[in-house]
C-alpha atoms as a PDB file:
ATOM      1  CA  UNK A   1    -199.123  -5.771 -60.936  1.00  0.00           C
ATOM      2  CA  UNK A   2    -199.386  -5.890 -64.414  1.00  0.00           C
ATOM      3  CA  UNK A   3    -202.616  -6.990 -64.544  1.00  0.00           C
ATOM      4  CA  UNK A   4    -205.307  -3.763 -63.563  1.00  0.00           C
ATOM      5  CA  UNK A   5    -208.691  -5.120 -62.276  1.00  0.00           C
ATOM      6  CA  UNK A   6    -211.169  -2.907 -64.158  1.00  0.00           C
ATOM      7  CA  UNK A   7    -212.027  -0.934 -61.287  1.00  0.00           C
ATOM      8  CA  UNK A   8    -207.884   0.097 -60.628  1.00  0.00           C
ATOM      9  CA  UNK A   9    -208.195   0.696 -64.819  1.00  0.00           C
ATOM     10  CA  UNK A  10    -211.252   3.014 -63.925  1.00  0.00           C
ATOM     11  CA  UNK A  11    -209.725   5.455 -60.914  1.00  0.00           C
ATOM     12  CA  UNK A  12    -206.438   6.169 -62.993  1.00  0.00           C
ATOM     13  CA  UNK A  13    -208.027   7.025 -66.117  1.00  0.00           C
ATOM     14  CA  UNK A  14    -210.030   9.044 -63.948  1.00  0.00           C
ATOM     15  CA  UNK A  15    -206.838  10.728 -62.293  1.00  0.00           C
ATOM     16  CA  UNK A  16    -205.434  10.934 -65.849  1.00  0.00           C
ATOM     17  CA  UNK A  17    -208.242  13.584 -66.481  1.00  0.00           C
ATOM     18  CA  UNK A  18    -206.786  16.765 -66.472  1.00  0.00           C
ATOM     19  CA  UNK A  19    -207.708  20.767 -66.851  1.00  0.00           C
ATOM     20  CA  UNK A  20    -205.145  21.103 -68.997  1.00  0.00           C
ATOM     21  CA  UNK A  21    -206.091  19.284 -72.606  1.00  0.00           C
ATOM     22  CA  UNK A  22    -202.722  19.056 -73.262  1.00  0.00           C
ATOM     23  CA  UNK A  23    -201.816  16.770 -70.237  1.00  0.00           C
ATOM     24  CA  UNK A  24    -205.006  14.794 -71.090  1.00  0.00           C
ATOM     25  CA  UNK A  25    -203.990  14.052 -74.780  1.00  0.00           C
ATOM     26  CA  UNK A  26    -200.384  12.553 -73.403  1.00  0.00           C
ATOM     27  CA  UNK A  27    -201.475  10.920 -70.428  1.00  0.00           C
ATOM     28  CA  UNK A  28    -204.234   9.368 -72.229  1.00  0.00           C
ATOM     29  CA  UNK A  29    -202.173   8.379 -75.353  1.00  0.00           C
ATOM     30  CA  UNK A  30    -199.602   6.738 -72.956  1.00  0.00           C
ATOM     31  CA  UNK A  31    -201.971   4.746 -71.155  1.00  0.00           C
ATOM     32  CA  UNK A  32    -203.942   3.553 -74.475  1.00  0.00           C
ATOM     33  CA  UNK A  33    -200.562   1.924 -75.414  1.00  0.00           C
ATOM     34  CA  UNK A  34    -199.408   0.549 -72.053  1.00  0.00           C
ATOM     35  CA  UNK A  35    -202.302   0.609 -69.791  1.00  0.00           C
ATOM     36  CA  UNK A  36    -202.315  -3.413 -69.825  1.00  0.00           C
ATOM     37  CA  UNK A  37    -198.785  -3.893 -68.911  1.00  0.00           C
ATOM     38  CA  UNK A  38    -198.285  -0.985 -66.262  1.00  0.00           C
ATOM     39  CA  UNK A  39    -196.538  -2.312 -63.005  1.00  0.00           C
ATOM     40  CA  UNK A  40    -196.406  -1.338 -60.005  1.00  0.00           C
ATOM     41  CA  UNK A  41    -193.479   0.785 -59.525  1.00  0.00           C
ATOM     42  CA  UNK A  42    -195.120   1.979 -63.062  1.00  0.00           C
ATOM     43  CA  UNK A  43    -198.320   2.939 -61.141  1.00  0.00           C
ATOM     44  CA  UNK A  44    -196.887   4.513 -58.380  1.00  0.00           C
ATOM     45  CA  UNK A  45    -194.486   6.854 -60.561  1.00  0.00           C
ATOM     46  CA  UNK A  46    -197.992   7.633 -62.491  1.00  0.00           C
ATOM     47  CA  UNK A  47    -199.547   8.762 -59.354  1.00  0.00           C
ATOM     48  CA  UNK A  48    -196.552  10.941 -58.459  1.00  0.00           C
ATOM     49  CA  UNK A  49    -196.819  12.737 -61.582  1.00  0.00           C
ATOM     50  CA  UNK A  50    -200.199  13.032 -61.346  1.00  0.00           C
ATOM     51  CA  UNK A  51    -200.509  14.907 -57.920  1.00  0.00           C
ATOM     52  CA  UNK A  52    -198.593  17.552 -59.608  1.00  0.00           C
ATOM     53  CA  UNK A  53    -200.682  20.541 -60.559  1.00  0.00           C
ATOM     54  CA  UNK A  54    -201.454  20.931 -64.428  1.00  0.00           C
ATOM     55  CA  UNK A  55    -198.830  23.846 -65.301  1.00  0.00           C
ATOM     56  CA  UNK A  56    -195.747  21.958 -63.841  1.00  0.00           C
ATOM     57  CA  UNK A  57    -196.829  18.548 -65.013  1.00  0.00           C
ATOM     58  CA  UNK A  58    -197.032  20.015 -68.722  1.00  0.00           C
ATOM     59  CA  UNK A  59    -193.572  21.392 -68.128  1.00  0.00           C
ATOM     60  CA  UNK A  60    -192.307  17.901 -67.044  1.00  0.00           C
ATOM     61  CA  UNK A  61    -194.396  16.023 -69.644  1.00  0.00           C
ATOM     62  CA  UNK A  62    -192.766  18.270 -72.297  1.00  0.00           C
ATOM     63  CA  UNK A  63    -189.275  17.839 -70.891  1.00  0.00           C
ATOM     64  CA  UNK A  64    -188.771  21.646 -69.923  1.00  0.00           C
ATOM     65  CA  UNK A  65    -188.102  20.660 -66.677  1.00  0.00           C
ATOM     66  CA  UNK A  66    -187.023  17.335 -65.269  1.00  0.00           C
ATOM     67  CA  UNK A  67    -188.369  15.630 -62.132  1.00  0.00           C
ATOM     68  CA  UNK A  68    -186.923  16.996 -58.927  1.00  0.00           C
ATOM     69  CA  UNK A  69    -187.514  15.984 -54.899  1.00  0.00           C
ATOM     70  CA  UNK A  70    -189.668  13.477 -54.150  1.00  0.00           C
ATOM     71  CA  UNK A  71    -190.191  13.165 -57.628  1.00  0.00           C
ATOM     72  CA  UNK A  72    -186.741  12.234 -58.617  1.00  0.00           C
ATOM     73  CA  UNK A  73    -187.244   8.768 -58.663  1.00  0.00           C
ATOM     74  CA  UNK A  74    -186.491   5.840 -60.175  1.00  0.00           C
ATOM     75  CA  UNK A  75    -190.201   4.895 -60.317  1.00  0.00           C
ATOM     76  CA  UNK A  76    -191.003   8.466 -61.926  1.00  0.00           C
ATOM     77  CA  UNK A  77    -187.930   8.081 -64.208  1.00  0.00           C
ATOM     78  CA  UNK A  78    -189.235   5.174 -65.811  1.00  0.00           C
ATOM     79  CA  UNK A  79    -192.813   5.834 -66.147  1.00  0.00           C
ATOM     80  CA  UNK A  80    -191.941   9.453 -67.566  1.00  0.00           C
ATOM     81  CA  UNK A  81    -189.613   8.024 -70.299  1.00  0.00           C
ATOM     82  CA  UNK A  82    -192.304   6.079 -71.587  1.00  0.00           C
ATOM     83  CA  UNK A  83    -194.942   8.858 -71.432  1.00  0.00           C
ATOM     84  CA  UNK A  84    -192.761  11.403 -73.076  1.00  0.00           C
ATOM     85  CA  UNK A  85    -192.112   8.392 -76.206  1.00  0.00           C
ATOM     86  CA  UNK A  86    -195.895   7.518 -76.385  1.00  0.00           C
END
């Protein structure tokens, strides 16, 4: 993809938002750096991680657990590498 149209830009900052502040602050610091070059496998690993709920997407995001099930992934793999560095 690479390219978001404004509206695609709009719903995943949206999804970004989370009750947690902490998940917030490292979602939305990751996608302030690579929001314009996100692909689609990129996306799709995003949304993954983002139907988690708050507590075990912290624990992820912090690397106190790593992504297991459907969530172990190449798609997830990549995206989350680049989260947890941003």
């Amino acid at each position: 993809m690479g390219d978001l149209t404004e509206t695609e830009r709009t719903r995943l900052r949206w999804r970004a938002r989370r009750g947690l502040l902490e998940n917030d602050l490292i979602i939305t610091r990751f996608l302030d750096a690579h929001e314009t070059e996100l692909t689609d496998a990129d996306i799709k690993g995003l949304a993954l991680l983002l139907a988690m709920g708050d507590n075990d997407l912290l624990d992820i995001l912090l690397s106190r657990k790593e992504p297991e099930g459907s969530l172990d992934c190449p798609e997830v793999h990549d995206v989350l590498s680049r989260v947890r560095a941003a």
